[in-house]
Protein backbone atom coordinates (compact mmCIF):
# COMPACT_ATOMS: atom_id res chain seq x y z
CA UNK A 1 -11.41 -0.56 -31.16
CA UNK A 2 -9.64 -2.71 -33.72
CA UNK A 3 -7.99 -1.41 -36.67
CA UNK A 4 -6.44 -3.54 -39.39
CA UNK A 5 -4.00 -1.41 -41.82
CA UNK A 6 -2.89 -2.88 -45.03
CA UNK A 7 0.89 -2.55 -46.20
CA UNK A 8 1.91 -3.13 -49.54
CA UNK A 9 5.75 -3.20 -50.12
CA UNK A 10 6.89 -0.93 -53.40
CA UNK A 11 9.88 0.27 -55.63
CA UNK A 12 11.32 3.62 -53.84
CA UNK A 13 10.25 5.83 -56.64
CA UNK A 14 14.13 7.06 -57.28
CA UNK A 15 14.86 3.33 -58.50
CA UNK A 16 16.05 2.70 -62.07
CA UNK A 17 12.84 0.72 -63.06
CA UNK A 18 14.28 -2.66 -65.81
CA UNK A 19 12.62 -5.69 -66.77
CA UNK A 20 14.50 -8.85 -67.96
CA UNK A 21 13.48 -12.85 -69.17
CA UNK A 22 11.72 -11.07 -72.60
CA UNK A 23 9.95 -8.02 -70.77
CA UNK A 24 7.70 -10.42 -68.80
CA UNK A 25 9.70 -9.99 -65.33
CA UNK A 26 10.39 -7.05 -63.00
CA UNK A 27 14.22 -6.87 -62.26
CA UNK A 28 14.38 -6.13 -58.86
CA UNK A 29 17.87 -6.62 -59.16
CA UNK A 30 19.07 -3.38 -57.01
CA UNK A 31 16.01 -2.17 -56.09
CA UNK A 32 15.44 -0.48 -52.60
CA UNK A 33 11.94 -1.16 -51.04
CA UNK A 34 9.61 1.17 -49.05
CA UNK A 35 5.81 1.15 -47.67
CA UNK A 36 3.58 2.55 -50.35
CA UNK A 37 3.01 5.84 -49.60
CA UNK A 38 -0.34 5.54 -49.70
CA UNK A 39 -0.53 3.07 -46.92
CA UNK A 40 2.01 4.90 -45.08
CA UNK A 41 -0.39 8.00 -44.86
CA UNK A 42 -2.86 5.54 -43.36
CA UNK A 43 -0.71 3.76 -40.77
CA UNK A 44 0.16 7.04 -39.24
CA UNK A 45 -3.45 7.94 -39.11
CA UNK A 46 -4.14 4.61 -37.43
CA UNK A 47 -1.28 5.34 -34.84
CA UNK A 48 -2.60 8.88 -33.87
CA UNK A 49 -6.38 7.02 -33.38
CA UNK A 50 -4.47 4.71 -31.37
CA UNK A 51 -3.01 7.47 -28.86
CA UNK A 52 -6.84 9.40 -29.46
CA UNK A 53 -9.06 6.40 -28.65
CA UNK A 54 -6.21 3.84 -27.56
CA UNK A 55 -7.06 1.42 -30.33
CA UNK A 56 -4.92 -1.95 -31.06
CA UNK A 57 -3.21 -1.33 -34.30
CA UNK A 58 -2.32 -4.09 -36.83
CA UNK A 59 -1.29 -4.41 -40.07
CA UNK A 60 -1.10 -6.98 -42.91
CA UNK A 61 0.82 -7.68 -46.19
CA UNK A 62 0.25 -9.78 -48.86
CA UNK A 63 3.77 -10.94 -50.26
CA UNK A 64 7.20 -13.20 -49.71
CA UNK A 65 9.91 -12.79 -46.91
CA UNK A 66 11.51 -9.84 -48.65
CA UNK A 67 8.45 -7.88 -47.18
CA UNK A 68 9.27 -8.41 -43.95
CA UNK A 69 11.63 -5.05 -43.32
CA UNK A 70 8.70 -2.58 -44.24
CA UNK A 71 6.47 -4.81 -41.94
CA UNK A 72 9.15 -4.14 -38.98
CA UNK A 73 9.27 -0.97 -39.84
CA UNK A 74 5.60 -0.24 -39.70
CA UNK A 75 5.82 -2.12 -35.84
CA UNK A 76 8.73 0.18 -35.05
CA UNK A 77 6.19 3.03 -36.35
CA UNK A 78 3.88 2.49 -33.62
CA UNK A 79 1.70 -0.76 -34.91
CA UNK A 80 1.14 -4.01 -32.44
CA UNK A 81 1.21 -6.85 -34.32
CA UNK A 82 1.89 -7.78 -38.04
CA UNK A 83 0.45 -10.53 -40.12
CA UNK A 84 1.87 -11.61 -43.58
CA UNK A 85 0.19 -14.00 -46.13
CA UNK A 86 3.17 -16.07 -47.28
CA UNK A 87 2.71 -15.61 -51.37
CA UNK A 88 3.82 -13.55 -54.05
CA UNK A 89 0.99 -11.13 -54.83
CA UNK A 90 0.02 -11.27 -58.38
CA UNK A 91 -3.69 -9.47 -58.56
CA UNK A 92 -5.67 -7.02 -57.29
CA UNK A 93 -8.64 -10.10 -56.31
CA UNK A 94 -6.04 -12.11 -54.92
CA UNK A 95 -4.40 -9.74 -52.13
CA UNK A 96 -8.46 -8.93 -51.79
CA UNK A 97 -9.52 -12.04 -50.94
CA UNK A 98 -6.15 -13.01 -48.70
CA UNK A 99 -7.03 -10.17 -46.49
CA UNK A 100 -11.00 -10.72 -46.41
CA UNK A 101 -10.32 -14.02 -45.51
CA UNK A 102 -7.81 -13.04 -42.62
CA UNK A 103 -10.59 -10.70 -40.95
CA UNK A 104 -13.30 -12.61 -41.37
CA UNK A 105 -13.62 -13.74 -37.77
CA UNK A 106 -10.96 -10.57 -36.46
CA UNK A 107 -13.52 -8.23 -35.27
CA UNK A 108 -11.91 -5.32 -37.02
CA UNK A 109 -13.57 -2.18 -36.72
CA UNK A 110 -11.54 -0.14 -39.30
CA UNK A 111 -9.70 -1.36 -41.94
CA UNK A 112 -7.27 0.95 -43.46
CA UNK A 113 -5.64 0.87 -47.27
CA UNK A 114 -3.91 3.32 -49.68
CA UNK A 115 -6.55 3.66 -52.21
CA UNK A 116 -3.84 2.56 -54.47
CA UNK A 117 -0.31 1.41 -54.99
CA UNK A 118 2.24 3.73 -56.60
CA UNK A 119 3.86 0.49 -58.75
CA UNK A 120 0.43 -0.69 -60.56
CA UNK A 121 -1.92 1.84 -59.41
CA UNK A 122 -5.57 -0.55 -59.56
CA UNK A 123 -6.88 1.61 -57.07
CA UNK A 124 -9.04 -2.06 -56.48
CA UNK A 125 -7.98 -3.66 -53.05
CA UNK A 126 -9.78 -1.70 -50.75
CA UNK A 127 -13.28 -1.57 -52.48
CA UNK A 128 -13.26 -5.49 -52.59
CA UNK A 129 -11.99 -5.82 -49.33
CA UNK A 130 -15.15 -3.60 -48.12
CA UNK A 131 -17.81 -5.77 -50.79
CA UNK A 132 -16.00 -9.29 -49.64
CA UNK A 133 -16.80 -8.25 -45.84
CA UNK A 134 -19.73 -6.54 -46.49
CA UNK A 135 -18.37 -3.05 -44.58
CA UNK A 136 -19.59 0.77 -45.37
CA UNK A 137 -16.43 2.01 -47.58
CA UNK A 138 -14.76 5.49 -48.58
CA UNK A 139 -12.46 5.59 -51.44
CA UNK A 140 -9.65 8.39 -51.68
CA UNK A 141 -10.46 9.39 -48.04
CA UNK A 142 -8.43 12.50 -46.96
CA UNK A 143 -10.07 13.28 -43.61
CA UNK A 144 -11.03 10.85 -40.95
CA UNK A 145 -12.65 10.86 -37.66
CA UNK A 146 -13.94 7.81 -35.62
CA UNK A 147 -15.89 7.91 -32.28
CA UNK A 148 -16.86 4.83 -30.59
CA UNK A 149 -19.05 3.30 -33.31
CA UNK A 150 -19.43 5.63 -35.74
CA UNK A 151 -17.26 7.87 -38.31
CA UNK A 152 -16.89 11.19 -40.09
CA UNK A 153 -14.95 10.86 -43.00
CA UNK A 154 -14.23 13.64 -46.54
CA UNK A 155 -13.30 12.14 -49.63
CA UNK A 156 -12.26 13.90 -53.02
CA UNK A 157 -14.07 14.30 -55.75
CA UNK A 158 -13.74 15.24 -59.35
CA UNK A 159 -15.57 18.17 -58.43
CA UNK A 160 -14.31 19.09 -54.90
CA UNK A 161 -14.57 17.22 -51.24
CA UNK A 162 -17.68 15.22 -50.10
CA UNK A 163 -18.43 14.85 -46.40
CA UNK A 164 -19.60 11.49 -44.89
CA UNK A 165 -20.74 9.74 -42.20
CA UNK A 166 -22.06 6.43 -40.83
CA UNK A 167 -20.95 3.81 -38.79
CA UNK A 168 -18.58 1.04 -38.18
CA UNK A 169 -17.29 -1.10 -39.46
CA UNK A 170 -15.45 0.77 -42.31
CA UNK A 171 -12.73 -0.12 -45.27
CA UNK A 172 -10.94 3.41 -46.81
CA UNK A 173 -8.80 3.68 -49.60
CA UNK A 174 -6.85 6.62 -47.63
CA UNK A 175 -4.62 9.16 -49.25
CA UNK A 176 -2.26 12.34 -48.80
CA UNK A 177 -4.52 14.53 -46.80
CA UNK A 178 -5.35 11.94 -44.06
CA UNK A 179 -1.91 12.99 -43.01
CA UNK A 180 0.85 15.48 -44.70
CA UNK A 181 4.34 14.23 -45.91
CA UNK A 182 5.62 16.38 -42.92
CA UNK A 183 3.38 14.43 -40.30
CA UNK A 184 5.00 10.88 -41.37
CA UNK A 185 6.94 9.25 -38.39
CA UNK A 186 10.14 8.15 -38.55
CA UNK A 187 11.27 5.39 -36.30
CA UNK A 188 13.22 6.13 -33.48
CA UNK A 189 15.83 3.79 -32.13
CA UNK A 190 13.64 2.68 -29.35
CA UNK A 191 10.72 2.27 -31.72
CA UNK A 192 13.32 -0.30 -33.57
CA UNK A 193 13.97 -2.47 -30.60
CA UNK A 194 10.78 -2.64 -29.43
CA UNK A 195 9.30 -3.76 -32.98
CA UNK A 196 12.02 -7.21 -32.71
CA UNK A 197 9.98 -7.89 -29.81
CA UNK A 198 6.55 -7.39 -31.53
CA UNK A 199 4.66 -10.44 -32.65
CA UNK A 200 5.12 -11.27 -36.78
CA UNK A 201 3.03 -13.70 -37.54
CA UNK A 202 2.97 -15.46 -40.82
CA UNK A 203 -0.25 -16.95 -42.34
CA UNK A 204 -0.52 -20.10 -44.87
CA UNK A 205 -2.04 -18.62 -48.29
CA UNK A 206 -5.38 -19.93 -49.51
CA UNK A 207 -6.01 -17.95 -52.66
CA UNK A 208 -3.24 -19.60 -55.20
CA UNK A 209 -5.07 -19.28 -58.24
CA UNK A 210 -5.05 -15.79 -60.19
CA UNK A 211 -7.54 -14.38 -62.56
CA UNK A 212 -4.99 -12.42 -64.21
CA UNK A 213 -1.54 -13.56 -65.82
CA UNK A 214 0.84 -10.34 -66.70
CA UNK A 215 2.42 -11.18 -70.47
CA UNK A 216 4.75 -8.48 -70.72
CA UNK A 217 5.76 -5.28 -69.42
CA UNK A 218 6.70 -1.92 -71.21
CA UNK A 219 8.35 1.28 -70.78
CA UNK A 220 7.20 4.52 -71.70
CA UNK A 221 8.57 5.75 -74.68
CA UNK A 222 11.32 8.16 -74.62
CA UNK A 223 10.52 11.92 -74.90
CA UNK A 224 10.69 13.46 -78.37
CA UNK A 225 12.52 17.00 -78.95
CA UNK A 226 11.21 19.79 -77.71
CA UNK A 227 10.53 21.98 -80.74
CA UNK A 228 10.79 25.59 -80.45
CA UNK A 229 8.04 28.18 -81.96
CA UNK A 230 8.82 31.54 -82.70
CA UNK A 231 6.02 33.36 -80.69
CA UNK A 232 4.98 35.32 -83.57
CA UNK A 233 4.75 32.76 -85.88
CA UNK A 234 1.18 31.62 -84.48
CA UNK A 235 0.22 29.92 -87.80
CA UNK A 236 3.42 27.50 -87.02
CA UNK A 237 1.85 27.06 -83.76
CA UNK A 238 -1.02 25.92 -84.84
CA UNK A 239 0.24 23.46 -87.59
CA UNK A 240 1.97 21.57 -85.25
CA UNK A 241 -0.76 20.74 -82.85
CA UNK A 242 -2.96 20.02 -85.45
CA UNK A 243 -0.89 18.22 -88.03
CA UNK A 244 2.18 16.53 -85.35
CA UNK A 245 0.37 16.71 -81.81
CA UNK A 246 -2.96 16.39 -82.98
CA UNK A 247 -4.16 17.86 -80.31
CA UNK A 248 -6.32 20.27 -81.91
């Protein structure tokens, strides 16, 4: 079995988040870079199939040279090969169609993806990825179970946890509750010298045109002050939500 796990390279979430040139560029000026977490929970899914069913693992990103470190780190993980399409990801259809494209003639038999990245959270990739191929797919999957060509598979709800199955091969938008935090693997030294001798390959881009153009970017307003209600002053209470928060 083949399985295909796609890496997207985001902002460590304690970085001091600016824009500059007019609020239409991220600064990344200082920033420190790490695999979205999301993908990360599916990677070390993909590496415990791999010692289960022993499975090739590889993975793919969709970006510039800068993303090469989380792409080592994801071989010094556990994965076998890494592929990168050299070009700055602007849209959701883009990355879609780069990695479509790239498995195309791959014979992948699971293709795994955080069902969204923490930066711009579309929650898109992975659903195209599965229409462009023409694959069975299973958005915020939290369980997973594969056996030779077929899979078990829970995904949440709004309402709870629905249970699926059917066979390969399969795109999932994967999620905390594939693995836990505390399951993650850290590389090892020996991990790290054996993923400089693990192939990197980098693939031409063939989807330059974007459908989307980003015109500026914004902050979230500061917080207000927190105002203080006497708790037997109910009518005060009430005012405020109604008349300030207009919540009620």
């Amino acid at each position: 079995m083949k399985i295909l796990v796609c890496i997207s390279s985001v902002p460590d979430t304690t970085s001091r988040i600016n824009f500059i040139e007019n609020e239409t560029r991220f600064d990344k000026s200082g920033i420190q870079y790490v695999i979205n977490p999301n993908d990360e929970f599916g990677l070390t899914r993909a590496i415990w199939l791999k010692e289960k069913e022993s499975c090739e693992v590889h993975v793919i990103c969709v970006g510039k040279i800068d993303t090469d470190p989380i792409l080592r780190k994801a071989l010094a993980i556990g994965a076998d090969q890494a592929f990168r399409v050299d070009t700055n990801p602007v849209d959701a259809n883009q990355v879609a169609r780069e990695i479509s494209d790239f498995v195309k003639d791959k014979e992948y038999n699971l293709i795994i993806a955080g069902r969204e990245s923490i930066d711009y959270n579309g929650g898109m990739v992975p659903g195209m990825i599965a229409t462009l191929i023409n694959a069975n797919y299973v958005s915020n999957c939290v369980s997973l179970e594969v056996s030779q060509s077929n899979f078990k598979a829970t995904r949440e709800t709004d309402g709870g946890k629905e249970e699926i199955s059917g066979t390969l091969p399969l795109v999932i938008g994967g999620q905390k509750g594939l693995v836990e935090e505390s399951d993650l693997i850290i590389p090892n030294m020996r991990g790290i010298m054996m993923s400089r001798k693990k192939p990197l390959t980098i693939i031409e881009a063939k989807y330059q045109r974007c459908q989307t153009q980003t015109v500026k970017y914004e902050k979230l307003p500061p917080k207000g002050e927190v105002k203080l209600v006497n708790p037997e002053k109910i009518d005060d209470l009430i005012d405020l939500l109604h008349n300030e928060a207009k919540v009620i």
